[in-house]
C-alpha atoms as a PDB file:
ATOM      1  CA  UNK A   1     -53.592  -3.848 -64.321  1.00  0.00           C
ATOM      2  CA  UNK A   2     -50.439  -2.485 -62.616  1.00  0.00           C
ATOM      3  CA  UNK A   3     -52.596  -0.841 -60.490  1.00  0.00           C
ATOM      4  CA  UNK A   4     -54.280  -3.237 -59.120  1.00  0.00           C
ATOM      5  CA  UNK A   5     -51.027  -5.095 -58.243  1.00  0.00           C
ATOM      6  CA  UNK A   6     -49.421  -2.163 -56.364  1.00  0.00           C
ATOM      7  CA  UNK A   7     -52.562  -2.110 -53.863  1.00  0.00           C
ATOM      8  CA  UNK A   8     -51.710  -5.304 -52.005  1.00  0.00           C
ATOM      9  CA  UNK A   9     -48.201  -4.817 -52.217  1.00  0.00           C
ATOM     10  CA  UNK A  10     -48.637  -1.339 -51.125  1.00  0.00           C
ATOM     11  CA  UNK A  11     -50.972  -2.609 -48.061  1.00  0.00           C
ATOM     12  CA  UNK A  12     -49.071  -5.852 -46.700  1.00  0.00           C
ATOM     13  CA  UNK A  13     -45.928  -3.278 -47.272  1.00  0.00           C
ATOM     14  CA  UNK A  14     -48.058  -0.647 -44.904  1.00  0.00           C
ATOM     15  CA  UNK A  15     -49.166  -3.535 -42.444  1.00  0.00           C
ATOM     16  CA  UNK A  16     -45.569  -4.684 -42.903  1.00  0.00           C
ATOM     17  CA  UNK A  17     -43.629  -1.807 -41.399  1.00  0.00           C
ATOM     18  CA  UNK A  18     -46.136  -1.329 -38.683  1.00  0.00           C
ATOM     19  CA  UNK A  19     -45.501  -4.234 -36.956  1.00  0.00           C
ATOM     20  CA  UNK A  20     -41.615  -3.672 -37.459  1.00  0.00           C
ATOM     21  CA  UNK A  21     -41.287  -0.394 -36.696  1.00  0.00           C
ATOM     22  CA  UNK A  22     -43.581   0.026 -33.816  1.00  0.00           C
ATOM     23  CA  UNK A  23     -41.580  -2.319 -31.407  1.00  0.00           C
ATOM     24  CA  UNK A  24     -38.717  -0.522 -32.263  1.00  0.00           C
ATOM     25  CA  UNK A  25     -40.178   3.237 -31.432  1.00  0.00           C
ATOM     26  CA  UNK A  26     -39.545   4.308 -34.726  1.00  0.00           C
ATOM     27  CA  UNK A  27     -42.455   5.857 -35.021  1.00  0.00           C
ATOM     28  CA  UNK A  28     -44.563   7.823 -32.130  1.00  0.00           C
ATOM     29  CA  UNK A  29     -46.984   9.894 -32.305  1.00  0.00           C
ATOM     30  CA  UNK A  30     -48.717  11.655 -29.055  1.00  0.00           C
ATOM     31  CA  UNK A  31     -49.500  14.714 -26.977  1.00  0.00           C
ATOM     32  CA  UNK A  32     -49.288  15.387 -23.463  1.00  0.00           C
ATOM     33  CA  UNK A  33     -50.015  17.575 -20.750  1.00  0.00           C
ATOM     34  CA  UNK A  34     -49.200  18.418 -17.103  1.00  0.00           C
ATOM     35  CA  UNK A  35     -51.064  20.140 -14.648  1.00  0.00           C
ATOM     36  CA  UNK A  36     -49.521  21.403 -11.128  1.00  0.00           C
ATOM     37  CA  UNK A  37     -50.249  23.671  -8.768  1.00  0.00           C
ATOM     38  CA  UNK A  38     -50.171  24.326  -4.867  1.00  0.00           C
ATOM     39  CA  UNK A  39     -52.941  26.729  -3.596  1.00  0.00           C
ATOM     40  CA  UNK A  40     -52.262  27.105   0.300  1.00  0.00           C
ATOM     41  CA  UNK A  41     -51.278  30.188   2.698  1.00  0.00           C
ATOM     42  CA  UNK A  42     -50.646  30.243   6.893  1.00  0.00           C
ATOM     43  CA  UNK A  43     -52.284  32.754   8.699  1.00  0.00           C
ATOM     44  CA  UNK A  44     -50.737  34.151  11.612  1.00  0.00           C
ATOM     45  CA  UNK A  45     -52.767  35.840  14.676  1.00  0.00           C
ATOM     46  CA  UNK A  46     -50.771  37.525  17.020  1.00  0.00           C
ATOM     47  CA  UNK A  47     -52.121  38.861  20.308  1.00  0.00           C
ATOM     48  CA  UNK A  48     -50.622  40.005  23.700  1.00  0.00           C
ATOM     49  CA  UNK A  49     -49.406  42.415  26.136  1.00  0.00           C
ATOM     50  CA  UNK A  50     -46.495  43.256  28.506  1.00  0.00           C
ATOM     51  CA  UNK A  51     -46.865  45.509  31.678  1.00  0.00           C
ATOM     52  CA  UNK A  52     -44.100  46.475  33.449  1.00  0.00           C
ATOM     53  CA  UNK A  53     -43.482  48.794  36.699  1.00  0.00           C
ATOM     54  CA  UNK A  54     -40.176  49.500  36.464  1.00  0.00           C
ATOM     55  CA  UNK A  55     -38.186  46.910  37.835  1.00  0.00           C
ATOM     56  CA  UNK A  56     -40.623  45.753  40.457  1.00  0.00           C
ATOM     57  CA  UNK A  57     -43.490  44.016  38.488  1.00  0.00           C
ATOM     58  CA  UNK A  58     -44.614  43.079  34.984  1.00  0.00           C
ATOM     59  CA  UNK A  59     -47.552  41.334  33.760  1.00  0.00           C
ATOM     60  CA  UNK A  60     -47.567  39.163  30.737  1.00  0.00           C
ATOM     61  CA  UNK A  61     -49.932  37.631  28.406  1.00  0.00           C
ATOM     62  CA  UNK A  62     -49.687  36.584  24.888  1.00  0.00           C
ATOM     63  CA  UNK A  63     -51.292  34.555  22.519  1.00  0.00           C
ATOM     64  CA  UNK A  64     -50.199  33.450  19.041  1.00  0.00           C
ATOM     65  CA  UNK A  65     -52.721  31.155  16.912  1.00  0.00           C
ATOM     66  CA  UNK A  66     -51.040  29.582  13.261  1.00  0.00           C
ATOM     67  CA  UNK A  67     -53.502  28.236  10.937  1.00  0.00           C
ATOM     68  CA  UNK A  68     -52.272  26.863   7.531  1.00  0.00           C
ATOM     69  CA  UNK A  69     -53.668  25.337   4.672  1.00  0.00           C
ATOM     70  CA  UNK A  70     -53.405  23.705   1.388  1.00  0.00           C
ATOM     71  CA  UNK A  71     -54.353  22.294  -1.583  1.00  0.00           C
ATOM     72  CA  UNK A  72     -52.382  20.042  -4.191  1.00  0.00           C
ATOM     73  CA  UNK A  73     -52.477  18.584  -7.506  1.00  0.00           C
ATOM     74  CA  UNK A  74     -50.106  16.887  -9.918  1.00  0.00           C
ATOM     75  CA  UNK A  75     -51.645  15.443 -12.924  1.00  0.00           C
ATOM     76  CA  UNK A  76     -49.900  14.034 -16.096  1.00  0.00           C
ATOM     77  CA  UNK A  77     -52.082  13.020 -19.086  1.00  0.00           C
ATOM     78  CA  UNK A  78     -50.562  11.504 -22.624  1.00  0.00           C
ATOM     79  CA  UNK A  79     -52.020   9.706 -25.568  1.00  0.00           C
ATOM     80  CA  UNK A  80     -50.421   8.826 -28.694  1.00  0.00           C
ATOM     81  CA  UNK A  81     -50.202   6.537 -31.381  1.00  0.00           C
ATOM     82  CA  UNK A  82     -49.005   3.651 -31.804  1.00  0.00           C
ATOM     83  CA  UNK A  83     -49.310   1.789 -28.387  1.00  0.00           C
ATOM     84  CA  UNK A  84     -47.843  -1.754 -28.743  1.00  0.00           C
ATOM     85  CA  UNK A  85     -48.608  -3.102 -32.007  1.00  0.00           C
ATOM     86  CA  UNK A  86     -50.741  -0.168 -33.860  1.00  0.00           C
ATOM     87  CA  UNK A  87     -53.233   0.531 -30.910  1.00  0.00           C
ATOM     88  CA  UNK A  88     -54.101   4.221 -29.474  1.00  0.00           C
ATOM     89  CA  UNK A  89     -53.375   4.221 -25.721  1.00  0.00           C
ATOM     90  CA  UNK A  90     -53.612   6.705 -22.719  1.00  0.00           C
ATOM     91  CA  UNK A  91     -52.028   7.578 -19.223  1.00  0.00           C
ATOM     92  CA  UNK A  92     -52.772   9.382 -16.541  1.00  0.00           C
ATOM     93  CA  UNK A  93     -51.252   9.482 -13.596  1.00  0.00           C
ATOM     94  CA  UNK A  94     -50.511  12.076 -10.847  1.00  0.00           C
ATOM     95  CA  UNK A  95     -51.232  13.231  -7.108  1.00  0.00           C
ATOM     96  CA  UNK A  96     -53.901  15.061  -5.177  1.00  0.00           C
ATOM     97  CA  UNK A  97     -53.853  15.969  -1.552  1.00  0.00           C
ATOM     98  CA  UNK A  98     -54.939  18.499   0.866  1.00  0.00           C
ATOM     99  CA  UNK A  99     -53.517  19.746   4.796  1.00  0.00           C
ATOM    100  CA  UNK A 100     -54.937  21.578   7.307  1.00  0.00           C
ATOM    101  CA  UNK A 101     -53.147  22.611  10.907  1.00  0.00           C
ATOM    102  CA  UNK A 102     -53.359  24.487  13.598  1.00  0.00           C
ATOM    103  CA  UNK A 103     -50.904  25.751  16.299  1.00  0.00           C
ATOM    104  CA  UNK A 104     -51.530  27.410  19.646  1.00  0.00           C
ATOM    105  CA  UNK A 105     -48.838  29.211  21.635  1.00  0.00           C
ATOM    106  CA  UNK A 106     -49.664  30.860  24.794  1.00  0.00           C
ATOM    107  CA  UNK A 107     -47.822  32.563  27.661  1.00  0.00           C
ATOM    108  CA  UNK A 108     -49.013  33.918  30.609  1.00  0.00           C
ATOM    109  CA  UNK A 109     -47.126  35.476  33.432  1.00  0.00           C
ATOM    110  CA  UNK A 110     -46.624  37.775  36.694  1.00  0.00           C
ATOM    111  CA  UNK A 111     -43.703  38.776  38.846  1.00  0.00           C
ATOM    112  CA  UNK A 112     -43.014  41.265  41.647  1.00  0.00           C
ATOM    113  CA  UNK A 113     -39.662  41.949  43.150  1.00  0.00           C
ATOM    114  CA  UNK A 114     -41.008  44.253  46.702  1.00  0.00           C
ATOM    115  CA  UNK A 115     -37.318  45.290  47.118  1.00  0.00           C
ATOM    116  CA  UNK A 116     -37.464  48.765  45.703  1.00  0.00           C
ATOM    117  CA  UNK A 117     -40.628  49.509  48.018  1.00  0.00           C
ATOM    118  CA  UNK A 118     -38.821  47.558  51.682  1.00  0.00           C
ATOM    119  CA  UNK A 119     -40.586  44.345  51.387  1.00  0.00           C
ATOM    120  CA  UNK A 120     -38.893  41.347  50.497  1.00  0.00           C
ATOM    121  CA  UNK A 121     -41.289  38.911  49.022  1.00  0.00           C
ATOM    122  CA  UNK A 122     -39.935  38.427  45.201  1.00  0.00           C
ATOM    123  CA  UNK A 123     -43.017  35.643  43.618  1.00  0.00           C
ATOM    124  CA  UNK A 124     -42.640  34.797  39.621  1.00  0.00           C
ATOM    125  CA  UNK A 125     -44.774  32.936  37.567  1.00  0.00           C
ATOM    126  CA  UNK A 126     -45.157  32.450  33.558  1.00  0.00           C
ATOM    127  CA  UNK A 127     -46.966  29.412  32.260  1.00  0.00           C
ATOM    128  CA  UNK A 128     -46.865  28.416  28.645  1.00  0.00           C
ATOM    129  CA  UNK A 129     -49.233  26.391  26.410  1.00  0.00           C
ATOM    130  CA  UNK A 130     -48.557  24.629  23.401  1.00  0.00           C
ATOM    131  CA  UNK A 131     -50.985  23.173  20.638  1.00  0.00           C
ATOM    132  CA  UNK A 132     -50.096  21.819  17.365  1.00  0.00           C
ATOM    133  CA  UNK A 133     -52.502  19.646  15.049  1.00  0.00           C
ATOM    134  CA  UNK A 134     -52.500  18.739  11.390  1.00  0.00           C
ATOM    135  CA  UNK A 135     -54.813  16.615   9.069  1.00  0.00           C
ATOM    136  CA  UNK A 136     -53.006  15.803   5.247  1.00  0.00           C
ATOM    137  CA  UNK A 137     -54.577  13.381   2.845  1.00  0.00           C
ATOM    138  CA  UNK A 138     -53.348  12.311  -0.013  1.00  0.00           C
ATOM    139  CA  UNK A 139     -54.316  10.050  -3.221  1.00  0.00           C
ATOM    140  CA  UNK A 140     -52.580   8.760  -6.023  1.00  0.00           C
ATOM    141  CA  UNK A 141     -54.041   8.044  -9.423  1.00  0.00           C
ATOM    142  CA  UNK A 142     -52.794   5.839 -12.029  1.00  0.00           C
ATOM    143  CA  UNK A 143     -54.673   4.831 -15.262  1.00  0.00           C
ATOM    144  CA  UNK A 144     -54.018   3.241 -18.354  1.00  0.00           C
ATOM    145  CA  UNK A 145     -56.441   2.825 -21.227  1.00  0.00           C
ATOM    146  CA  UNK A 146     -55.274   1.126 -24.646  1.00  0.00           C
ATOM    147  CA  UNK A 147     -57.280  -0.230 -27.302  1.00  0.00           C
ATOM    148  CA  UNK A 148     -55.614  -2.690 -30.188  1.00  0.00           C
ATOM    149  CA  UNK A 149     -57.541  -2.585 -33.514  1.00  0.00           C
ATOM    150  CA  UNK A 150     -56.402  -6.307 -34.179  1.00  0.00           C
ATOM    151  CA  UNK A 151     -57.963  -7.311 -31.237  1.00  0.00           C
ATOM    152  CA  UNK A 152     -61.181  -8.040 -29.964  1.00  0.00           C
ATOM    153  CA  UNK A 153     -61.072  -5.755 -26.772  1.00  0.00           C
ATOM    154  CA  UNK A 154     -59.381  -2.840 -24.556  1.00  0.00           C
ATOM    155  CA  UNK A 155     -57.297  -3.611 -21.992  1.00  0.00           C
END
């Protein structure tokens, strides 16, 4: 007979409590997890060449290409009990994104200084080119999942 007393009280105590207690964060269970990483590099190619007679004339040409690119992601994920009144909930929120760019430098050049040899023409000329493009993207990601088991659906 006592025993079948103590298993309502011991239930609406249970139910009791929960509703109490969760609004207050007294009790929380969960687990979570993070994922981050950047994958990405810049490659450099660097080409060119300087000629030079003594102090008379040089030739120049040069030609430096960047590329870079990258990769990113930033994801948080938790789930835990209880989520508002007794319900199991999850959230996941977090970044991804990619880049890709390009730069061009160029010079190209020629002087002559006809003093040392008796003639006195003295011409100079460098041009110089300069390219730079990127492309970046990025998305954000939020989500929320939470289901109440004294109600009749998810939200």
């Amino acid at each position: 007979m006592v025993r079948i007393r103590a298993l309502p009280i011991a239930a609406c105590l249970i139910i009791s409590l929960s509703l109490v207690s969760v609004p207050c964060g007294a009790i929380s269970l969960g687990a979570g997890i993070l994922f981050d990483k950047h994958i990405g590099d810049t490659i450099n190619f660097n080409f060119g060449k300087t000629i030079g007679v003594g102090n008379s004339a040089f030739g120049i040409a040069g030609l430096n290409v960047a590329v870079s690119w990258g990769a990113d992601y930033d994801l948080a994920a938790m789930a835990g009990y209880p989520y508002g009144y007794g319900g199991v909930g999850s959230v996941t929120q977090g970044d991804m994104g990619y880049n890709l760019g390009v730069t061009v430098d160029a010079v190209q050049g020629a002087g002559f200084n006809g003093a040392a040899w008796g003639v006195p023409v003295v011409e100079q000329d460098i041009t110089t080119t300069h390219f730079g493009q990127a492309i970046a993207e990025s998305a954000q990601i939020s989500d929320t999942q939470v289901a109440f088991p004294f109600s009749a659906g998810y939200i």
